[in-house]
PDB file of N, CA and C in Angstrom:
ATOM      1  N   UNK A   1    -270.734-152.674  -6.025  1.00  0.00           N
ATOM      2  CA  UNK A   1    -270.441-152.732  -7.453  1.00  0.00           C
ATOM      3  C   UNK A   1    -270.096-154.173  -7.815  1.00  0.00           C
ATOM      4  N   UNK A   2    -270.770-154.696  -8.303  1.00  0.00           N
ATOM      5  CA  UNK A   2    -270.392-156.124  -8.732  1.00  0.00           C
ATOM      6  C   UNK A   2    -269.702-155.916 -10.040  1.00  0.00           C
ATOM      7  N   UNK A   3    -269.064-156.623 -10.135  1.00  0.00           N
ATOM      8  CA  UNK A   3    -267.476-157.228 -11.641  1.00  0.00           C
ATOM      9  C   UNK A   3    -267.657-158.812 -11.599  1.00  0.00           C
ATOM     10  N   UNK A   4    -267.998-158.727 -13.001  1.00  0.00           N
ATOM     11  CA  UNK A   4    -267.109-160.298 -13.595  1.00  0.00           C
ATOM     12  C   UNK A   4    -266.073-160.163 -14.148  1.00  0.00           C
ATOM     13  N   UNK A   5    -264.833-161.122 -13.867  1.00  0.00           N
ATOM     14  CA  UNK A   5    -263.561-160.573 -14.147  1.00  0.00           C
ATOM     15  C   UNK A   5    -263.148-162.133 -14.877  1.00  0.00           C
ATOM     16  N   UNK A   6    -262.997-162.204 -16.519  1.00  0.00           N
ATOM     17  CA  UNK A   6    -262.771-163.227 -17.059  1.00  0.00           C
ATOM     18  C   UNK A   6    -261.194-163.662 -17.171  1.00  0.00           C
ATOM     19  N   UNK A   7    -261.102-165.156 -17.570  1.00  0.00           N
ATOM     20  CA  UNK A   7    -259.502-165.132 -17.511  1.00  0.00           C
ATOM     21  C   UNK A   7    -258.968-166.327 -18.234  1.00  0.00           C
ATOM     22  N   UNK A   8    -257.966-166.710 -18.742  1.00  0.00           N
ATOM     23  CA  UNK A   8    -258.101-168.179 -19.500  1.00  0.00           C
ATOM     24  C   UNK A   8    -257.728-168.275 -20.519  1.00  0.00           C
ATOM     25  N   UNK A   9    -258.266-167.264 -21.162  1.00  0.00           N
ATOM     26  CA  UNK A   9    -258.623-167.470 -22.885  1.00  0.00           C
ATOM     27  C   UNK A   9    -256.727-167.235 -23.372  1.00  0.00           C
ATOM     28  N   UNK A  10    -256.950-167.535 -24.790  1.00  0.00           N
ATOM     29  CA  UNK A  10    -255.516-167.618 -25.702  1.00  0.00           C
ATOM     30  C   UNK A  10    -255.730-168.828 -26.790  1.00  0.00           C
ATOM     31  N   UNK A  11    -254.599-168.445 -27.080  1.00  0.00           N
ATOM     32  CA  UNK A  11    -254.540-169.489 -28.765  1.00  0.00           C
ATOM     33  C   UNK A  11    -254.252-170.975 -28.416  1.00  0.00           C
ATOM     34  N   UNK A  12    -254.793-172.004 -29.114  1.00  0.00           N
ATOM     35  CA  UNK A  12    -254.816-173.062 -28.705  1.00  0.00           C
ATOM     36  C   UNK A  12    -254.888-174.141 -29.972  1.00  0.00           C
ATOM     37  N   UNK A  13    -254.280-175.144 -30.342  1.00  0.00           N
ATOM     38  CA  UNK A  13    -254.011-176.016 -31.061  1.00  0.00           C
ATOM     39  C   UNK A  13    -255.412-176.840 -31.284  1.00  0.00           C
ATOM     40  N   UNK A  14    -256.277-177.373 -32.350  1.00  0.00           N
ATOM     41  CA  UNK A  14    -257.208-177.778 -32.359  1.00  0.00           C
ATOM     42  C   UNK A  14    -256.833-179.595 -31.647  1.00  0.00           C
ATOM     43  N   UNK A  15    -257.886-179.904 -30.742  1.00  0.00           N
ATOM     44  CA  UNK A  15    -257.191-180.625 -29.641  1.00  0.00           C
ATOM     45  C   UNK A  15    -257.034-180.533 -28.995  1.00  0.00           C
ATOM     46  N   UNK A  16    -256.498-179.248 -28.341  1.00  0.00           N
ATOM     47  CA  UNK A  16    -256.451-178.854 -27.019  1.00  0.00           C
ATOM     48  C   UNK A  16    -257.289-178.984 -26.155  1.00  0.00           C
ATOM     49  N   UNK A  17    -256.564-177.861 -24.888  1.00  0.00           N
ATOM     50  CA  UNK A  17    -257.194-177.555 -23.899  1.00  0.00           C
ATOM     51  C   UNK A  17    -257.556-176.133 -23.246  1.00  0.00           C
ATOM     52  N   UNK A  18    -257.995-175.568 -22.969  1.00  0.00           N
ATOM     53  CA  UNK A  18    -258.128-174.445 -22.107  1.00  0.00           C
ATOM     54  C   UNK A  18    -259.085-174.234 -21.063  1.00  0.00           C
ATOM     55  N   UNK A  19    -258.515-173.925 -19.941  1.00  0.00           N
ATOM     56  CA  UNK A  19    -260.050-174.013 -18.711  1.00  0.00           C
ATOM     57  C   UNK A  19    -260.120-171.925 -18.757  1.00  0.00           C
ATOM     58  N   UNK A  20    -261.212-171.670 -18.542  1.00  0.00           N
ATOM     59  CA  UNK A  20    -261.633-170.158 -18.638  1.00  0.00           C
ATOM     60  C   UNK A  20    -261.818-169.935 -16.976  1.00  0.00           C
ATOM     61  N   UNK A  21    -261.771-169.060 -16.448  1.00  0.00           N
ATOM     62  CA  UNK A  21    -262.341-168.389 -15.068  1.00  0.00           C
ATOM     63  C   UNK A  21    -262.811-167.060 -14.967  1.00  0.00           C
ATOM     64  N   UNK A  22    -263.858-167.239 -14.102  1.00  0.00           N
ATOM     65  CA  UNK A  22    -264.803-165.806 -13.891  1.00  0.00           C
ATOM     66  C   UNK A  22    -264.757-165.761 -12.318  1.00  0.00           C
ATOM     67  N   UNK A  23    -264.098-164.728 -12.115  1.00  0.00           N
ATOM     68  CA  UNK A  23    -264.517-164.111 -10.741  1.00  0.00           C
ATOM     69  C   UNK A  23    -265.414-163.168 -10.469  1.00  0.00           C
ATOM     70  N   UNK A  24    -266.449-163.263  -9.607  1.00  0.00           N
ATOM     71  CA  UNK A  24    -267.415-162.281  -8.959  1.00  0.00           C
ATOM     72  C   UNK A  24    -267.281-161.696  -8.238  1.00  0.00           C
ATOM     73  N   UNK A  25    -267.186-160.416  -7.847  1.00  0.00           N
ATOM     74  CA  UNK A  25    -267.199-159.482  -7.056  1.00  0.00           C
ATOM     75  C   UNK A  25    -268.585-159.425  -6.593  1.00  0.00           C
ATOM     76  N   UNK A  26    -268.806-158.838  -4.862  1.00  0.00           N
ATOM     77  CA  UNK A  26    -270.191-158.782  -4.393  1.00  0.00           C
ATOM     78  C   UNK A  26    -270.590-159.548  -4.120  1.00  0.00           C
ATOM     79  N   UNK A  27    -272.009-159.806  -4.240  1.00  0.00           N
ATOM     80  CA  UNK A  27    -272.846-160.780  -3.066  1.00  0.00           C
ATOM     81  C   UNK A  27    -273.889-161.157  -4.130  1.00  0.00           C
ATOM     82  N   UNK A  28    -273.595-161.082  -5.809  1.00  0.00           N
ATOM     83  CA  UNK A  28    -274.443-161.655  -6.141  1.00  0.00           C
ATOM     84  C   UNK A  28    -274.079-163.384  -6.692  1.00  0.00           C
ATOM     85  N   UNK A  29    -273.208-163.848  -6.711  1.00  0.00           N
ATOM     86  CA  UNK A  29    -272.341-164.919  -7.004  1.00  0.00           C
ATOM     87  C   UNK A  29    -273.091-166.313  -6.560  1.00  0.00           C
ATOM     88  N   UNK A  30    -273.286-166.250  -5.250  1.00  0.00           N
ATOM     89  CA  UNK A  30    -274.269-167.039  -4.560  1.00  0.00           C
ATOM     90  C   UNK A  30    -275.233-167.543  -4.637  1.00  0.00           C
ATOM     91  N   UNK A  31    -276.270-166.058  -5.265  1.00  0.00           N
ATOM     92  CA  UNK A  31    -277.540-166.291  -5.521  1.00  0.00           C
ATOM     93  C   UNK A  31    -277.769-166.552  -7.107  1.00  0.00           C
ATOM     94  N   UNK A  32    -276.796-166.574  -7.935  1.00  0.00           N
ATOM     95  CA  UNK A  32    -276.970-166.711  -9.425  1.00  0.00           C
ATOM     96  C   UNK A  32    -276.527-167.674  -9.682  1.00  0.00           C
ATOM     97  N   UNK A  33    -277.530-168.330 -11.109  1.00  0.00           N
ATOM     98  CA  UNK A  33    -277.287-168.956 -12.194  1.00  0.00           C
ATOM     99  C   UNK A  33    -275.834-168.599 -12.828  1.00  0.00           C
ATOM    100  N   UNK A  34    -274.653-169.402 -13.081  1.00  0.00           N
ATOM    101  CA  UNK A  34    -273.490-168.923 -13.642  1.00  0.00           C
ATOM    102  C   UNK A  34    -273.758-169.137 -15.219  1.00  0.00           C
ATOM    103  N   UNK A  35    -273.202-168.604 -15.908  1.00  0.00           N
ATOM    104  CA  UNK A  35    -273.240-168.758 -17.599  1.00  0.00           C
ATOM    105  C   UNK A  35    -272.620-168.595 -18.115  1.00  0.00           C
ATOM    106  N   UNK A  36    -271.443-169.505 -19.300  1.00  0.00           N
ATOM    107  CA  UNK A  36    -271.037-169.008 -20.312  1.00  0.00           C
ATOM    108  C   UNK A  36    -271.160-169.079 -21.445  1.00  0.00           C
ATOM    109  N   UNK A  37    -271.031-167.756 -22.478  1.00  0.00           N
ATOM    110  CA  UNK A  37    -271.798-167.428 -23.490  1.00  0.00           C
ATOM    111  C   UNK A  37    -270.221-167.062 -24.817  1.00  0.00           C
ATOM    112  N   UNK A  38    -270.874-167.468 -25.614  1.00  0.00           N
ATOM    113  CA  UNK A  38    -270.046-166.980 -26.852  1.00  0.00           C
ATOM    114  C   UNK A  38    -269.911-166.247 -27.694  1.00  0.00           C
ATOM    115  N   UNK A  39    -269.408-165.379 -28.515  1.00  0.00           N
ATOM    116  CA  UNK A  39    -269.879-164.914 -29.788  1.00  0.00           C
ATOM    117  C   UNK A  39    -268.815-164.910 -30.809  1.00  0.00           C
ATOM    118  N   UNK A  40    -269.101-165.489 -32.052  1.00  0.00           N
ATOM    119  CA  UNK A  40    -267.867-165.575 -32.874  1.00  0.00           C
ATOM    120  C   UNK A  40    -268.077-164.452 -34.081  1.00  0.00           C
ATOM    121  N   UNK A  41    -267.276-163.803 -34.742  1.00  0.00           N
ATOM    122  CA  UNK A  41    -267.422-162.682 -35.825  1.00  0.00           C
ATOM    123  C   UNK A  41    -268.465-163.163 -36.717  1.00  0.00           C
ATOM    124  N   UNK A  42    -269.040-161.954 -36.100  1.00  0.00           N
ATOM    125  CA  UNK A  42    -270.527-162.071 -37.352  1.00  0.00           C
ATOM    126  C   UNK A  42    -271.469-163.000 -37.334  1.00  0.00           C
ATOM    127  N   UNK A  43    -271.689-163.441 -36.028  1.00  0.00           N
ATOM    128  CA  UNK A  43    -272.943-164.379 -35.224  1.00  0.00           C
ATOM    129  C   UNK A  43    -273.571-163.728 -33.910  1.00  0.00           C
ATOM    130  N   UNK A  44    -274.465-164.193 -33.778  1.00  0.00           N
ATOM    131  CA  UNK A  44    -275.312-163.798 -32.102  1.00  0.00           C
ATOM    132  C   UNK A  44    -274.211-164.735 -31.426  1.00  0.00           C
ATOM    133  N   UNK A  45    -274.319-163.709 -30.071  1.00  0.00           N
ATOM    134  CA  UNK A  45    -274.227-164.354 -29.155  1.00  0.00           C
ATOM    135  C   UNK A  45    -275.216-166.022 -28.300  1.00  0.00           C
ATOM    136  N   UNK A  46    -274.108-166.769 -28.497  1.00  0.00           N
ATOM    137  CA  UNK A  46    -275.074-167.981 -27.581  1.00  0.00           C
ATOM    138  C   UNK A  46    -274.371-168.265 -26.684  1.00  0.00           C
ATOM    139  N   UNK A  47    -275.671-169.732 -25.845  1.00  0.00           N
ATOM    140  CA  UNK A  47    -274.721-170.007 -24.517  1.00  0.00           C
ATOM    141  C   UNK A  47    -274.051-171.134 -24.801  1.00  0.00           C
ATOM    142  N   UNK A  48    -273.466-171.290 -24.046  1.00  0.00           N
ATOM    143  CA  UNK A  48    -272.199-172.938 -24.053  1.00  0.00           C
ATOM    144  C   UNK A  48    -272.622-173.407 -22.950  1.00  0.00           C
ATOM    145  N   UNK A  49    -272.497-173.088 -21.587  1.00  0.00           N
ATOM    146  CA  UNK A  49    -273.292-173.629 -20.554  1.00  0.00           C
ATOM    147  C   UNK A  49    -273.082-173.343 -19.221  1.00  0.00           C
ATOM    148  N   UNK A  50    -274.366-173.332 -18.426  1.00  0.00           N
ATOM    149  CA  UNK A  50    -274.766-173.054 -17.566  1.00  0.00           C
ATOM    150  C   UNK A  50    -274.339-173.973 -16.356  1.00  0.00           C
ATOM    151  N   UNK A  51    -274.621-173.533 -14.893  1.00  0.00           N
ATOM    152  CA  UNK A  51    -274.608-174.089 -13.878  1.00  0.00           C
ATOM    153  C   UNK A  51    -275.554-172.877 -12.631  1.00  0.00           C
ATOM    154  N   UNK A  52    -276.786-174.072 -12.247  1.00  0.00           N
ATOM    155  CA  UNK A  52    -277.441-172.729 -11.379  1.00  0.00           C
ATOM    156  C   UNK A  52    -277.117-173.156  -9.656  1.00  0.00           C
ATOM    157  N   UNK A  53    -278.072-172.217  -9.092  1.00  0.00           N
ATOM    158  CA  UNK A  53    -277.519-172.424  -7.440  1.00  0.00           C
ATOM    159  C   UNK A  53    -277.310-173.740  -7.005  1.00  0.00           C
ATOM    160  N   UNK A  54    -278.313-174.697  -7.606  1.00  0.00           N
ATOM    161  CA  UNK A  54    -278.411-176.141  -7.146  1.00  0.00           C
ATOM    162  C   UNK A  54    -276.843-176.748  -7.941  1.00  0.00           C
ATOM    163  N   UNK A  55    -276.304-176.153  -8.596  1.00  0.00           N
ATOM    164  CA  UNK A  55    -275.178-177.620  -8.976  1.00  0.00           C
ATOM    165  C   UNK A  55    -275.553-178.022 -10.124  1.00  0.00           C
ATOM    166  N   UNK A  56    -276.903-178.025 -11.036  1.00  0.00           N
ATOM    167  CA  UNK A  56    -277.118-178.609 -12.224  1.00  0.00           C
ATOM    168  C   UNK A  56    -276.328-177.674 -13.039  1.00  0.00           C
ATOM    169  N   UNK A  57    -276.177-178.836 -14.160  1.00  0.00           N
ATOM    170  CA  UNK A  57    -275.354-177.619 -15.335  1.00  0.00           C
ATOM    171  C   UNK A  57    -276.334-178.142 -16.265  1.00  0.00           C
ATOM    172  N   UNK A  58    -276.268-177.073 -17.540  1.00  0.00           N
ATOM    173  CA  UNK A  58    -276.958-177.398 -18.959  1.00  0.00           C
ATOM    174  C   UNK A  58    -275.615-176.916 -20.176  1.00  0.00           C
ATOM    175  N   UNK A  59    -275.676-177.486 -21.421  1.00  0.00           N
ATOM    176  CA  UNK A  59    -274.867-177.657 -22.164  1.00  0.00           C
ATOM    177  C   UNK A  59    -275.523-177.140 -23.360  1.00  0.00           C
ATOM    178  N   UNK A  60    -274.857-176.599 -24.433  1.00  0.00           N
ATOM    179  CA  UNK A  60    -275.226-176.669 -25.539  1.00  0.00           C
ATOM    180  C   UNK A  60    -274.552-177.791 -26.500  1.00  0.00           C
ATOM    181  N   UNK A  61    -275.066-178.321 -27.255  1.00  0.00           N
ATOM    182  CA  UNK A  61    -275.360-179.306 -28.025  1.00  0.00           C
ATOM    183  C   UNK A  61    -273.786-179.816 -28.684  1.00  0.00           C
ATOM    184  N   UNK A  62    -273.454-178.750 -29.061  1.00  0.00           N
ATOM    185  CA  UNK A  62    -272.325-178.400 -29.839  1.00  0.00           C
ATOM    186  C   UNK A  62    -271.096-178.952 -28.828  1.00  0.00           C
ATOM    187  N   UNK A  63    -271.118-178.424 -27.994  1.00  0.00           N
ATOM    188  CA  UNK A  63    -269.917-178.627 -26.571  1.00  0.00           C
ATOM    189  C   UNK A  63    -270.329-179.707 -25.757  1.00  0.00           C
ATOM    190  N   UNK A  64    -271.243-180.516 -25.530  1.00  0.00           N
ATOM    191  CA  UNK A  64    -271.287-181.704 -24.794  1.00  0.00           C
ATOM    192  C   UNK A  64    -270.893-182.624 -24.963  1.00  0.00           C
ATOM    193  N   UNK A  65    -269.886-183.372 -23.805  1.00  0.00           N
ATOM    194  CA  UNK A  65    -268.827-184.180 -23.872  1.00  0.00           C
ATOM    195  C   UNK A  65    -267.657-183.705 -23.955  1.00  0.00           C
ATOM    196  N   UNK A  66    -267.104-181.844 -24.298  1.00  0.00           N
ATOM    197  CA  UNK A  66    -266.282-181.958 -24.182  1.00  0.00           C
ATOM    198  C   UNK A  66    -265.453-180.824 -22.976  1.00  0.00           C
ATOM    199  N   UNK A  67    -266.782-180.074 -22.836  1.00  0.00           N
ATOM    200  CA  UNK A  67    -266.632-179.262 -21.879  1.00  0.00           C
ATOM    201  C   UNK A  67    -267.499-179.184 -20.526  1.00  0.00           C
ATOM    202  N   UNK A  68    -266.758-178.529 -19.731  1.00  0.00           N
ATOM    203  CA  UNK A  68    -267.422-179.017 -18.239  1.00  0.00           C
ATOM    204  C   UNK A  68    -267.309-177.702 -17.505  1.00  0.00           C
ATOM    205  N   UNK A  69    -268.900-177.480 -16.533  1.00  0.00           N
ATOM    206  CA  UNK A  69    -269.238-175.928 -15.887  1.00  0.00           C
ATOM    207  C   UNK A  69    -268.906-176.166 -14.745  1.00  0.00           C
ATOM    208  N   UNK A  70    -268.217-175.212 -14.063  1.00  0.00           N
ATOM    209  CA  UNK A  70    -268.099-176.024 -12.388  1.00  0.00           C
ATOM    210  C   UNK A  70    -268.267-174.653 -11.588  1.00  0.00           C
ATOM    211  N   UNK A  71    -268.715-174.505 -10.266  1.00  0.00           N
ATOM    212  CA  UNK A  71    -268.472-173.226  -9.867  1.00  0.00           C
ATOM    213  C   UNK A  71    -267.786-173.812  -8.209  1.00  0.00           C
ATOM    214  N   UNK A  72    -267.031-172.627  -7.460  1.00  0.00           N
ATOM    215  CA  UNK A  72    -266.307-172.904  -6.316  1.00  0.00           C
ATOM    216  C   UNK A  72    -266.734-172.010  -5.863  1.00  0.00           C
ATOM    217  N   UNK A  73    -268.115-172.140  -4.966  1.00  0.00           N
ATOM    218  CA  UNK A  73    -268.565-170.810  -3.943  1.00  0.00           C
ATOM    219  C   UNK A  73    -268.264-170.090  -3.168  1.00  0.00           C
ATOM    220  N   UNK A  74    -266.817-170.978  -2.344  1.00  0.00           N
ATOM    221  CA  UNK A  74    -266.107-170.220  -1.654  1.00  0.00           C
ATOM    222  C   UNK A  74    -265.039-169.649  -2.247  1.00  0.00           C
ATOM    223  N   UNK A  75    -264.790-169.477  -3.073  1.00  0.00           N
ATOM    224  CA  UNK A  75    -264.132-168.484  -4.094  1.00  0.00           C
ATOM    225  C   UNK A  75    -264.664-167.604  -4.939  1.00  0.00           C
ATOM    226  N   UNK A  76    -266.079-167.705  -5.327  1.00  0.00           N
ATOM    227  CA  UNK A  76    -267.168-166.393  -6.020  1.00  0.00           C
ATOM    228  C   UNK A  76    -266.716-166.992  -7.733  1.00  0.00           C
ATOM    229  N   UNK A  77    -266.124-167.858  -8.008  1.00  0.00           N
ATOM    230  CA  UNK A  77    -265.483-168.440  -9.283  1.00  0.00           C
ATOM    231  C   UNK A  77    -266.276-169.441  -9.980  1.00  0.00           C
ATOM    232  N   UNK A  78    -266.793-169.077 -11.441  1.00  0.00           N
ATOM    233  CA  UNK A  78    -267.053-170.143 -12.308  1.00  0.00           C
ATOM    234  C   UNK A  78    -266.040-170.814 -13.118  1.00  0.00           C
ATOM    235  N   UNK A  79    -265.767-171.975 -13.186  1.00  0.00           N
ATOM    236  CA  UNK A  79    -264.901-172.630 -14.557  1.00  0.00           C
ATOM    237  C   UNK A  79    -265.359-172.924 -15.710  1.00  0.00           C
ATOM    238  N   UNK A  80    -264.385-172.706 -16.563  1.00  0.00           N
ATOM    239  CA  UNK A  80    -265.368-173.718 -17.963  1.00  0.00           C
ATOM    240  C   UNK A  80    -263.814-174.702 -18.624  1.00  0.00           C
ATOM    241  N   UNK A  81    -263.428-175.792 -18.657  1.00  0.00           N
ATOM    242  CA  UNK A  81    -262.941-176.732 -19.140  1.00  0.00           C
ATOM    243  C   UNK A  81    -263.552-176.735 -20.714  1.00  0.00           C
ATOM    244  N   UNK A  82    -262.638-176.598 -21.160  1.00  0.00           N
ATOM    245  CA  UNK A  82    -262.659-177.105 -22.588  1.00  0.00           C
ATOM    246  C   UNK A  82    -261.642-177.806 -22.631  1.00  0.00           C
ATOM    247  N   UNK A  83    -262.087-179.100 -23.532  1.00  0.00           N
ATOM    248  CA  UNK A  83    -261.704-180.053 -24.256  1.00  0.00           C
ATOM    249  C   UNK A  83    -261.385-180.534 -25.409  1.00  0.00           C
ATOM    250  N   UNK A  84    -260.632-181.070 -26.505  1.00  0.00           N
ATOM    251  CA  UNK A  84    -261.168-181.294 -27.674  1.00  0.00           C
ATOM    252  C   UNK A  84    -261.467-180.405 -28.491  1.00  0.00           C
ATOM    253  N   UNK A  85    -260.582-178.944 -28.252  1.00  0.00           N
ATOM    254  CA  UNK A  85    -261.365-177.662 -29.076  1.00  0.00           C
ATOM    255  C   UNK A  85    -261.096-177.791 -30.321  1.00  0.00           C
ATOM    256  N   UNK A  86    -262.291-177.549 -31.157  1.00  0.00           N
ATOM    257  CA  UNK A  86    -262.143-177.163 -32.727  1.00  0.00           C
ATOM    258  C   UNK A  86    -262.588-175.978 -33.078  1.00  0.00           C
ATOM    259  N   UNK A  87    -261.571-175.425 -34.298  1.00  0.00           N
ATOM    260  CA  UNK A  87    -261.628-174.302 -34.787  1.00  0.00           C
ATOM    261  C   UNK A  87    -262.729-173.606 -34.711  1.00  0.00           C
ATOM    262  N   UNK A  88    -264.070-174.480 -34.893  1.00  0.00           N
ATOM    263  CA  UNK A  88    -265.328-173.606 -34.806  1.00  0.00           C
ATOM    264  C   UNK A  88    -265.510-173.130 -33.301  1.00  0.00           C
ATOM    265  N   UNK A  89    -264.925-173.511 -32.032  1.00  0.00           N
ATOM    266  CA  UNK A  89    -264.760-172.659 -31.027  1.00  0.00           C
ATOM    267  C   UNK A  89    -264.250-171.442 -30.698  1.00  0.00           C
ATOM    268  N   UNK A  90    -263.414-171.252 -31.306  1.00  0.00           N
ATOM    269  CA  UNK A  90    -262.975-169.543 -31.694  1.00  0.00           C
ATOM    270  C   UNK A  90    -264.212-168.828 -31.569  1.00  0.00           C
ATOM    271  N   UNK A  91    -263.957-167.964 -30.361  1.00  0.00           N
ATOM    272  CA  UNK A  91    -265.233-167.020 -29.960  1.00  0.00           C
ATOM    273  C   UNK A  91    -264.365-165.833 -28.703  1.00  0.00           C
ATOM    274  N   UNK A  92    -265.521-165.028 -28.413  1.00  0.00           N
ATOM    275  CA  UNK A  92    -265.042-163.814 -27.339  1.00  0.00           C
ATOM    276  C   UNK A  92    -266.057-165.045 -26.291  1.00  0.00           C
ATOM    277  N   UNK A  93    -265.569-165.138 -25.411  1.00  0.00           N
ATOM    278  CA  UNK A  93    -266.624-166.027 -24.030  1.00  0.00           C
ATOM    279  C   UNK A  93    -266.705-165.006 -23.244  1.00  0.00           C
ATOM    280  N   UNK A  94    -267.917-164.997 -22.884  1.00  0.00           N
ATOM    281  CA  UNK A  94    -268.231-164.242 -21.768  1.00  0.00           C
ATOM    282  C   UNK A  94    -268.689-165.232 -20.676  1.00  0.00           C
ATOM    283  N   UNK A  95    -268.649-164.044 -19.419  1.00  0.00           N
ATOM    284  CA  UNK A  95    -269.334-165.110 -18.385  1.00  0.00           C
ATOM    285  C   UNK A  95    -270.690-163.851 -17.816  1.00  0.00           C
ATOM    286  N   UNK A  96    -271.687-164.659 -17.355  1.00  0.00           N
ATOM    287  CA  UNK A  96    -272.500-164.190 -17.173  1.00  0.00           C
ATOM    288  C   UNK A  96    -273.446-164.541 -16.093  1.00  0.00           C
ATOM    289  N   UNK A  97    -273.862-163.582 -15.267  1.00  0.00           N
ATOM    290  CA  UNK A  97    -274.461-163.741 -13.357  1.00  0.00           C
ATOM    291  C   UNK A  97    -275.607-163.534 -14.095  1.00  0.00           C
ATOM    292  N   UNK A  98    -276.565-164.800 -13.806  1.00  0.00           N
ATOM    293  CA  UNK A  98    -277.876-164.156 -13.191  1.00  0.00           C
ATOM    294  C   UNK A  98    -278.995-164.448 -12.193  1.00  0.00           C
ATOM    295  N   UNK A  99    -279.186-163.850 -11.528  1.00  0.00           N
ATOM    296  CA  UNK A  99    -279.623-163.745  -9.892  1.00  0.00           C
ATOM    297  C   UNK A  99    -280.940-164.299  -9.954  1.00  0.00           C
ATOM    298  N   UNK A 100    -281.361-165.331  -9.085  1.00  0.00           N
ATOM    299  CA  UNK A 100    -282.569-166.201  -9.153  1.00  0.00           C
ATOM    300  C   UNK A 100    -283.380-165.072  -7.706  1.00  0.00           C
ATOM    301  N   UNK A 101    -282.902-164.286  -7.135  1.00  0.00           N
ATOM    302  CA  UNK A 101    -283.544-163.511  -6.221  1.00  0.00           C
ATOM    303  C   UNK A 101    -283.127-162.350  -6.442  1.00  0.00           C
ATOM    304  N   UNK A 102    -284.094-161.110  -5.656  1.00  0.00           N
ATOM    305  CA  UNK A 102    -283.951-159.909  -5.995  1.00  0.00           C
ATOM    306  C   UNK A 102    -282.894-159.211  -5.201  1.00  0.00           C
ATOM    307  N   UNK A 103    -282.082-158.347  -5.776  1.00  0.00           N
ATOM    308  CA  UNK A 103    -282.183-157.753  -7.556  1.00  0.00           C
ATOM    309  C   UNK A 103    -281.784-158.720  -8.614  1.00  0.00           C
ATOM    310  N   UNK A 104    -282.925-158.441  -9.640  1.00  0.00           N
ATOM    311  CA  UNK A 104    -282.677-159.715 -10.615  1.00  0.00           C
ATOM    312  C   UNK A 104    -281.627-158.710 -11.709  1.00  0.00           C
ATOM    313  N   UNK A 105    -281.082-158.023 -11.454  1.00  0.00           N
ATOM    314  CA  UNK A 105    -280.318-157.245 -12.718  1.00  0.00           C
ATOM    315  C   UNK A 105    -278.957-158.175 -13.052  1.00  0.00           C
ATOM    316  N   UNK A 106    -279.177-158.273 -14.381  1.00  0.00           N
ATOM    317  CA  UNK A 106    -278.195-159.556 -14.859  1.00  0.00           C
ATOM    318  C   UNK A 106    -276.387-158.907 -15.425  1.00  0.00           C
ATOM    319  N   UNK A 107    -275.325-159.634 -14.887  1.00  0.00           N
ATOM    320  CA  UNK A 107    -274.480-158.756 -15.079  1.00  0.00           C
ATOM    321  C   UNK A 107    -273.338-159.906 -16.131  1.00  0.00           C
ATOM    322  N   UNK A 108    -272.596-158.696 -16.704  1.00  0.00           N
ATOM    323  CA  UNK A 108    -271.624-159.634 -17.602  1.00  0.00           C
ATOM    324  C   UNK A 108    -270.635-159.245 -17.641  1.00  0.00           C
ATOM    325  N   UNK A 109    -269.388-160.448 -17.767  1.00  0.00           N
ATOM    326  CA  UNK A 109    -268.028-160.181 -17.965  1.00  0.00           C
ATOM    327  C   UNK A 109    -267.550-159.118 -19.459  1.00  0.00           C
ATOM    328  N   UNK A 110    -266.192-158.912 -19.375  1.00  0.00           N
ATOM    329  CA  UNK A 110    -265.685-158.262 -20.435  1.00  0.00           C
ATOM    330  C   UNK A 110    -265.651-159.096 -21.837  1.00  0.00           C
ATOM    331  N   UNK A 111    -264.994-160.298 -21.329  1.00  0.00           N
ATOM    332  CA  UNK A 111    -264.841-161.408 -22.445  1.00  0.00           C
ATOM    333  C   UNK A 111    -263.331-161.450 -22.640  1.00  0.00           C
ATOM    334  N   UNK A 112    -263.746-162.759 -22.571  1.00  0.00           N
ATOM    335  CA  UNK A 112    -261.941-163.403 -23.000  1.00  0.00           C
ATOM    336  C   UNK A 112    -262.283-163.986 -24.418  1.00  0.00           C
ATOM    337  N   UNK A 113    -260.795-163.601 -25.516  1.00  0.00           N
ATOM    338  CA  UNK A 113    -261.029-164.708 -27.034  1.00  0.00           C
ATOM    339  C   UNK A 113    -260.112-165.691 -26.701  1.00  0.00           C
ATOM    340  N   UNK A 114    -260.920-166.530 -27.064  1.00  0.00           N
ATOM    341  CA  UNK A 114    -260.344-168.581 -27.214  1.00  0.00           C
ATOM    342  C   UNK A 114    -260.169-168.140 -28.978  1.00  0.00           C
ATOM    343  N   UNK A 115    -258.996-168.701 -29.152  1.00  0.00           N
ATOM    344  CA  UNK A 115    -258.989-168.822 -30.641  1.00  0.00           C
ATOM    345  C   UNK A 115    -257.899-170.329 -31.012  1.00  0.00           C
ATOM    346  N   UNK A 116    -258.849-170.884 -31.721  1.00  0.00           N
ATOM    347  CA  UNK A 116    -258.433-172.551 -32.070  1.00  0.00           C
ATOM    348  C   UNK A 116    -257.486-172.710 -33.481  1.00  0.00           C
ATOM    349  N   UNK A 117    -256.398-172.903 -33.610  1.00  0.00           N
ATOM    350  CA  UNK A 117    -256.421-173.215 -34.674  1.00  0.00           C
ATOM    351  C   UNK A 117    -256.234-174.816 -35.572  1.00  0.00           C
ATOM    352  N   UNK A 118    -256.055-174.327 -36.997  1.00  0.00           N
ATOM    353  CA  UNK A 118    -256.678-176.004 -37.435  1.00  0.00           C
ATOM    354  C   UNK A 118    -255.052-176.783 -37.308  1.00  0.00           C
TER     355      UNK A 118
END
């Protein structure tokens, strides 16, 4: 049974800081792309950013420069560092596995809310 188990999130002064954590349960942690994703009231869900098996990370546009993806393999753990948060960061974050080998079935956290204020 694999679990993403999110953690981090809370209210935060625009300026701040908050680092998020996802723990993986199982054996798919390893073989996946890590991801975290956002959704704020009454928008799609998007991503904020990635990190795959190799160590590269990708960013969305919005958050580069101020946040940073890191994963610790021998712990099954993704990070996400935020920096510099502004109000428009207020979102539910999820974290999200997905497996570059088979089984490709993609799995997701509960979600933690970051909420910024001004």
């Amino acid at each position: 049974q694999v679990q993403l188990v999110e953690s981090g999130g809370g209210l935060v002064q625009a300026g701040g800081s908050l680092t998020l954590s996802c723990a993986a349960s199982g054996s798919i942690f390893s073989r996946s792309t890590m991801g975290w994703y956002r959704q704020a009231p009454g928008k799609q869900r998007e991503l904020v950013a990635y990190v795959n098996t190799g160590v590269n990370t990708n960013y969305a546009d919005s958050v580069k420069g101020r946040f940073t993806i890191s994963r610790d393999n021998a712990k099954n753990t993704v990070y996400l560092r935020m920096n510099s948060l502004k109000p428009e960061d207020t979102a539910v974050y999820y974290c999200n596995a997905d497996p570059s080998t088979w089984p490709y079935n993609t799995y997701w956290g509960q979600g933690t809310q970051v909420t910024v204020s001004s």
